[in-house]
PDB file of N, CA and C in Angstrom:
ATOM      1  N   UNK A   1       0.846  -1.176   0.000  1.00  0.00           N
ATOM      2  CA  UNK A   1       0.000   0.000   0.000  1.00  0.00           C
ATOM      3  C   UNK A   1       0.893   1.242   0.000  1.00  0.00           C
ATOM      4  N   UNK A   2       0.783   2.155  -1.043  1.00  0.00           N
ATOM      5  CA  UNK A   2       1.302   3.440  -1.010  1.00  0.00           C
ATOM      6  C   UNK A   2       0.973   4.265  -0.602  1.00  0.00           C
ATOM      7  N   UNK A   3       1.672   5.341   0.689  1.00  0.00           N
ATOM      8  CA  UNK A   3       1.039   6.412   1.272  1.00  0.00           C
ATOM      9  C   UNK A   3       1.568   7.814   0.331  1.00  0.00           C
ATOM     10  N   UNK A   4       1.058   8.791   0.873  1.00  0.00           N
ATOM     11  CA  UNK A   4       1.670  10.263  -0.384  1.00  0.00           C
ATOM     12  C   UNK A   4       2.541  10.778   1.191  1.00  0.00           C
ATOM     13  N   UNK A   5       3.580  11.239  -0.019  1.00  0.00           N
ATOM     14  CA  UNK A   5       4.047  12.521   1.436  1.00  0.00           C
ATOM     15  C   UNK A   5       3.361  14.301   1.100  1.00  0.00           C
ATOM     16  N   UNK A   6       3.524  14.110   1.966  1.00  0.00           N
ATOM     17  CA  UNK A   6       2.914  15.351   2.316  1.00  0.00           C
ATOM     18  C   UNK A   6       3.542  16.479   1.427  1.00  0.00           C
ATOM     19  N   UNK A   7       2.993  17.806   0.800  1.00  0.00           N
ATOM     20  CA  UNK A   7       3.769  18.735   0.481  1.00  0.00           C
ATOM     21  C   UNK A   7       3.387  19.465   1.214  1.00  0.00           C
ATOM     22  N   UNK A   8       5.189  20.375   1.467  1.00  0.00           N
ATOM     23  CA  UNK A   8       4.823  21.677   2.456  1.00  0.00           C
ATOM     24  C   UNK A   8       4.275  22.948   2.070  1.00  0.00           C
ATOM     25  N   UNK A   9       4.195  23.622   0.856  1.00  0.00           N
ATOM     26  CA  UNK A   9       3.868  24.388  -0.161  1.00  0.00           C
ATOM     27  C   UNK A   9       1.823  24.303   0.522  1.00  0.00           C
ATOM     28  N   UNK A  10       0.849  23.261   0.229  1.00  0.00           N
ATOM     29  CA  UNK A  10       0.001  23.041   0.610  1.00  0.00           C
ATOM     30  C   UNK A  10      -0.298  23.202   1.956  1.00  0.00           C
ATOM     31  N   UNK A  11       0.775  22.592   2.665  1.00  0.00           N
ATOM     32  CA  UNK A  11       0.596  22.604   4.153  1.00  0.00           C
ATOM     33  C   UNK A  11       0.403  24.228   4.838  1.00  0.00           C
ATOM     34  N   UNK A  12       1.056  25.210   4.289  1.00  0.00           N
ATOM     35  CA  UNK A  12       1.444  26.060   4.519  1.00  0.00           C
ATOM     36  C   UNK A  12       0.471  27.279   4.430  1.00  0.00           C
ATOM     37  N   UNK A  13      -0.107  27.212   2.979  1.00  0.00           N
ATOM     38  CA  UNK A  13      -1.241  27.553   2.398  1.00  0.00           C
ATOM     39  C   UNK A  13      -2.765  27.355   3.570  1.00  0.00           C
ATOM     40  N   UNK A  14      -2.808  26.466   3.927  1.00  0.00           N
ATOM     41  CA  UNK A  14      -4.071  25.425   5.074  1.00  0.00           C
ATOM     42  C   UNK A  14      -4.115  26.607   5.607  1.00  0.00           C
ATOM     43  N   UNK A  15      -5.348  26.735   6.611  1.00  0.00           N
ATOM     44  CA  UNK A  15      -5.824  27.375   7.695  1.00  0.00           C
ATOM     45  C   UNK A  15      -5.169  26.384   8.925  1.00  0.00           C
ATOM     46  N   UNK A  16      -4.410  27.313  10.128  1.00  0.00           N
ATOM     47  CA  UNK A  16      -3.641  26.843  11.199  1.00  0.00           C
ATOM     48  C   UNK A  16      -5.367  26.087  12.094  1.00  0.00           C
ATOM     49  N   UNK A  17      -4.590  24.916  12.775  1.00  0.00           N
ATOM     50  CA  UNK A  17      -5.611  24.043  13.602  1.00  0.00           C
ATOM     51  C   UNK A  17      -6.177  25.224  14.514  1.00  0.00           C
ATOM     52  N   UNK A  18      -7.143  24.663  14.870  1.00  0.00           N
ATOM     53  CA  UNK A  18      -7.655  24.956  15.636  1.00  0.00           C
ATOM     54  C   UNK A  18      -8.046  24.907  17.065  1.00  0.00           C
ATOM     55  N   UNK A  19      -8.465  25.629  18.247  1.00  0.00           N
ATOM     56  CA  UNK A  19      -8.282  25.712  19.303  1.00  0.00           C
ATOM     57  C   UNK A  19      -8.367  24.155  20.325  1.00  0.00           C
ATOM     58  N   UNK A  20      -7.944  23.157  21.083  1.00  0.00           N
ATOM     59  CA  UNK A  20      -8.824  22.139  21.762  1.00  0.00           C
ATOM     60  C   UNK A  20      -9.436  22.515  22.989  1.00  0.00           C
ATOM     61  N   UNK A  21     -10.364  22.524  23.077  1.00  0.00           N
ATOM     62  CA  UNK A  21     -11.225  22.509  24.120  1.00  0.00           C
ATOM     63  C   UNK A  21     -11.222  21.378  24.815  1.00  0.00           C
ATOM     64  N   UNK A  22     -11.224  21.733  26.501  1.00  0.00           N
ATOM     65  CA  UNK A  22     -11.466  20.690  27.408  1.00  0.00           C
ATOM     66  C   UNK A  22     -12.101  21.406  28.597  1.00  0.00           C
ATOM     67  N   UNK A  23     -12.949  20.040  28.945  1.00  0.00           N
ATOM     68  CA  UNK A  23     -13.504  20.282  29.771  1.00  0.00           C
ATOM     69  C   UNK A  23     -14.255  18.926  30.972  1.00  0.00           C
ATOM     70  N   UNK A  24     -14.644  19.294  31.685  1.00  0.00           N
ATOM     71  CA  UNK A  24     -14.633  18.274  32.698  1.00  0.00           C
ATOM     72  C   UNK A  24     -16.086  18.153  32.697  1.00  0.00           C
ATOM     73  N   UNK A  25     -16.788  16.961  32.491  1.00  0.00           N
ATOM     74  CA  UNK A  25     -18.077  16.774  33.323  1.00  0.00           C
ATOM     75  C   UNK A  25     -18.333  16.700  34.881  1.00  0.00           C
ATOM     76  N   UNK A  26     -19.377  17.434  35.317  1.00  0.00           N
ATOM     77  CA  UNK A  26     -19.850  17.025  36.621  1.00  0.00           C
ATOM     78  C   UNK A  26     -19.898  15.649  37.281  1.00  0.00           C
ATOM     79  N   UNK A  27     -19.885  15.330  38.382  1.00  0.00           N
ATOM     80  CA  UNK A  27     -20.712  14.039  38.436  1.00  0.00           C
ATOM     81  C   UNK A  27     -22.047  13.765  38.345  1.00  0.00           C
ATOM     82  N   UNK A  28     -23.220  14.741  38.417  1.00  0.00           N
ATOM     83  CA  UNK A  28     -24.159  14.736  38.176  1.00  0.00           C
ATOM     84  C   UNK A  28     -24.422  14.647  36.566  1.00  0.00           C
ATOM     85  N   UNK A  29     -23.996  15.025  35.832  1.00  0.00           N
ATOM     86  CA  UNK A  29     -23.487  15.446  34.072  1.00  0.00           C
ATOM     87  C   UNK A  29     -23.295  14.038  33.598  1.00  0.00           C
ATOM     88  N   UNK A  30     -22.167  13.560  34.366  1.00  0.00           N
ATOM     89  CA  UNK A  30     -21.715  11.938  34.177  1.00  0.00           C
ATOM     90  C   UNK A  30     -22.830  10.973  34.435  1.00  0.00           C
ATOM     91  N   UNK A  31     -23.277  11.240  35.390  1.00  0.00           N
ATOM     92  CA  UNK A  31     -23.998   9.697  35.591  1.00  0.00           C
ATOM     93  C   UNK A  31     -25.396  10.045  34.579  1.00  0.00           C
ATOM     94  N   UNK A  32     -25.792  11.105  34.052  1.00  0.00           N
ATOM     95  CA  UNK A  32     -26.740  11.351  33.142  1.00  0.00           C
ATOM     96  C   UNK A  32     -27.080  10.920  31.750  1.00  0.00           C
ATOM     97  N   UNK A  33     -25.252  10.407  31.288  1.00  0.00           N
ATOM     98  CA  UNK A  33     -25.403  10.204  30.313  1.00  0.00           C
ATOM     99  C   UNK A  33     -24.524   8.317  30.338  1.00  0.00           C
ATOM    100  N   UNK A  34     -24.049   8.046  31.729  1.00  0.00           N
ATOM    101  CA  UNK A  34     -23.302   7.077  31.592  1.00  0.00           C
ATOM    102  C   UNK A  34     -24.413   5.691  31.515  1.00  0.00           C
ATOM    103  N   UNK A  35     -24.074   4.785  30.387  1.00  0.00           N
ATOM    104  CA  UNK A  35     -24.986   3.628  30.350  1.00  0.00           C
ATOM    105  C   UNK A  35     -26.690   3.862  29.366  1.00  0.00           C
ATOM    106  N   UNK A  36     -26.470   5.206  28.932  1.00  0.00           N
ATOM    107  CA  UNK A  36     -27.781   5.508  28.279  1.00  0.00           C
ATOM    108  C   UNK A  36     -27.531   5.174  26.889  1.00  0.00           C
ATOM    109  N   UNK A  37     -28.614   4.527  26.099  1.00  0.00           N
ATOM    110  CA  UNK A  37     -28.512   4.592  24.598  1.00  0.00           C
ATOM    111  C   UNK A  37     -28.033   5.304  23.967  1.00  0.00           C
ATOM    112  N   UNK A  38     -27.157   5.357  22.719  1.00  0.00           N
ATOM    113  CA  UNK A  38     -26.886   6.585  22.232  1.00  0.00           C
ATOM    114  C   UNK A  38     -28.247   7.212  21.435  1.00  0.00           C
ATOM    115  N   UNK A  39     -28.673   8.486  21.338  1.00  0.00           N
ATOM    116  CA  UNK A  39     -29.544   8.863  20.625  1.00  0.00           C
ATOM    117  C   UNK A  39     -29.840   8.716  19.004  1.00  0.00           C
ATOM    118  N   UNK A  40     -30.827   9.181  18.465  1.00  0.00           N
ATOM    119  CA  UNK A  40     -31.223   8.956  17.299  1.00  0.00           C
ATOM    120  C   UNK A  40     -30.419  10.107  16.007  1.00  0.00           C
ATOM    121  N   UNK A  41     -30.359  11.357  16.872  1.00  0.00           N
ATOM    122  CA  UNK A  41     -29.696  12.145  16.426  1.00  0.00           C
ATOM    123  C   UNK A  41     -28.461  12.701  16.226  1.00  0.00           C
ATOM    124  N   UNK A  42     -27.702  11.466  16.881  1.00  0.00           N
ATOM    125  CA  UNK A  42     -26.481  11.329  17.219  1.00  0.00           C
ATOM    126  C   UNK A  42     -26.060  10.895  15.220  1.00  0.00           C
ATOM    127  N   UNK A  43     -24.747  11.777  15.190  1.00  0.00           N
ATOM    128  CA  UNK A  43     -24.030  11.677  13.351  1.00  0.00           C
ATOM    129  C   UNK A  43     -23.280  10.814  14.018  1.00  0.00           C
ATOM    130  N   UNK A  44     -22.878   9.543  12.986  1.00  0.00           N
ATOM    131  CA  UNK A  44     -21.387   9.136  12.938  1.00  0.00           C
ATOM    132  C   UNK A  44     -20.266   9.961  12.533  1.00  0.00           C
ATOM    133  N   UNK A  45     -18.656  10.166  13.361  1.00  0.00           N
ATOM    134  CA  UNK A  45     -18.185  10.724  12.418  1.00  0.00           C
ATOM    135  C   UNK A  45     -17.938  10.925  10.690  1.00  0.00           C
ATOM    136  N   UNK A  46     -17.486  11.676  10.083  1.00  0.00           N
ATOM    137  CA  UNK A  46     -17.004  11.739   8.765  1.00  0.00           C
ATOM    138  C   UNK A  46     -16.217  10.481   8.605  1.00  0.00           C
ATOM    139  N   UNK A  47     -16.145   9.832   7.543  1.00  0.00           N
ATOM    140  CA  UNK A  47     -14.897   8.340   7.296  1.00  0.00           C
ATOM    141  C   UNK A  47     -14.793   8.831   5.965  1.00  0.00           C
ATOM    142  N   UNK A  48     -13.660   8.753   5.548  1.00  0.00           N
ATOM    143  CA  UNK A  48     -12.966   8.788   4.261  1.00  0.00           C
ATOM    144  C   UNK A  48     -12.681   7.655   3.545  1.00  0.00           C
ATOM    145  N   UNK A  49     -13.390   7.637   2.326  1.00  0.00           N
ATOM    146  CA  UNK A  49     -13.150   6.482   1.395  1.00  0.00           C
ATOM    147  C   UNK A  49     -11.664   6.251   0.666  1.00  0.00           C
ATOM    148  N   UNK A  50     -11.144   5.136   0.899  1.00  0.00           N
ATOM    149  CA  UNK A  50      -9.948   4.639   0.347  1.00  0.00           C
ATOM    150  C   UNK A  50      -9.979   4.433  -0.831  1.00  0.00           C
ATOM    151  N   UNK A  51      -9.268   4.738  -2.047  1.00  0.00           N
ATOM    152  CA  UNK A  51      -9.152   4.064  -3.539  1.00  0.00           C
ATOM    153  C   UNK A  51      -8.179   2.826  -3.570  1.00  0.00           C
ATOM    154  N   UNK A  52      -7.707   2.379  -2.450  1.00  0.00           N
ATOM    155  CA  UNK A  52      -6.677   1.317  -2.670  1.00  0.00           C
ATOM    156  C   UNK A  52      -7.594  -0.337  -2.909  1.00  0.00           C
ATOM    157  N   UNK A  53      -6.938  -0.637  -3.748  1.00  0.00           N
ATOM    158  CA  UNK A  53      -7.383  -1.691  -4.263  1.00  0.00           C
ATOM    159  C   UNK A  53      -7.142  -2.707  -4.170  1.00  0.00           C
ATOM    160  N   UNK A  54      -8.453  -3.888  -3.406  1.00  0.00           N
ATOM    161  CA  UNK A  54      -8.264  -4.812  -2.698  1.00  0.00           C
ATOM    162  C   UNK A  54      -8.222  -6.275  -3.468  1.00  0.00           C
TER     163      UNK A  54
END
Protein backbone atom coordinates (compact mmCIF):
# COMPACT_ATOMS: atom_id res chain seq x y z
CA UNK A 1 0.00 0.00 0.00
CA UNK A 2 1.30 3.44 -1.01
CA UNK A 3 1.04 6.41 1.27
CA UNK A 4 1.67 10.26 -0.38
CA UNK A 5 4.05 12.52 1.44
CA UNK A 6 2.91 15.35 2.32
CA UNK A 7 3.77 18.74 0.48
CA UNK A 8 4.82 21.68 2.46
CA UNK A 9 3.87 24.39 -0.16
CA UNK A 10 0.00 23.04 0.61
CA UNK A 11 0.60 22.60 4.15
CA UNK A 12 1.44 26.06 4.52
CA UNK A 13 -1.24 27.55 2.40
CA UNK A 14 -4.07 25.43 5.07
CA UNK A 15 -5.82 27.37 7.69
CA UNK A 16 -3.64 26.84 11.20
CA UNK A 17 -5.61 24.04 13.60
CA UNK A 18 -7.66 24.96 15.64
CA UNK A 19 -8.28 25.71 19.30
CA UNK A 20 -8.82 22.14 21.76
CA UNK A 21 -11.22 22.51 24.12
CA UNK A 22 -11.47 20.69 27.41
CA UNK A 23 -13.50 20.28 29.77
CA UNK A 24 -14.63 18.27 32.70
CA UNK A 25 -18.08 16.77 33.32
CA UNK A 26 -19.85 17.02 36.62
CA UNK A 27 -20.71 14.04 38.44
CA UNK A 28 -24.16 14.74 38.18
CA UNK A 29 -23.49 15.45 34.07
CA UNK A 30 -21.72 11.94 34.18
CA UNK A 31 -24.00 9.70 35.59
CA UNK A 32 -26.74 11.35 33.14
CA UNK A 33 -25.40 10.20 30.31
CA UNK A 34 -23.30 7.08 31.59
CA UNK A 35 -24.99 3.63 30.35
CA UNK A 36 -27.78 5.51 28.28
CA UNK A 37 -28.51 4.59 24.60
CA UNK A 38 -26.89 6.59 22.23
CA UNK A 39 -29.54 8.86 20.62
CA UNK A 40 -31.22 8.96 17.30
CA UNK A 41 -29.70 12.14 16.43
CA UNK A 42 -26.48 11.33 17.22
CA UNK A 43 -24.03 11.68 13.35
CA UNK A 44 -21.39 9.14 12.94
CA UNK A 45 -18.18 10.72 12.42
CA UNK A 46 -17.00 11.74 8.76
CA UNK A 47 -14.90 8.34 7.30
CA UNK A 48 -12.97 8.79 4.26
CA UNK A 49 -13.15 6.48 1.39
CA UNK A 50 -9.95 4.64 0.35
CA UNK A 51 -9.15 4.06 -3.54
CA UNK A 52 -6.68 1.32 -2.67
CA UNK A 53 -7.38 -1.69 -4.26
CA UNK A 54 -8.26 -4.81 -2.70
Amino acid sequence: MKTSVPNRENELKGSPPSEVKEYNLSPEELAQIVGKPIPASHTKPFKFRSKSKE
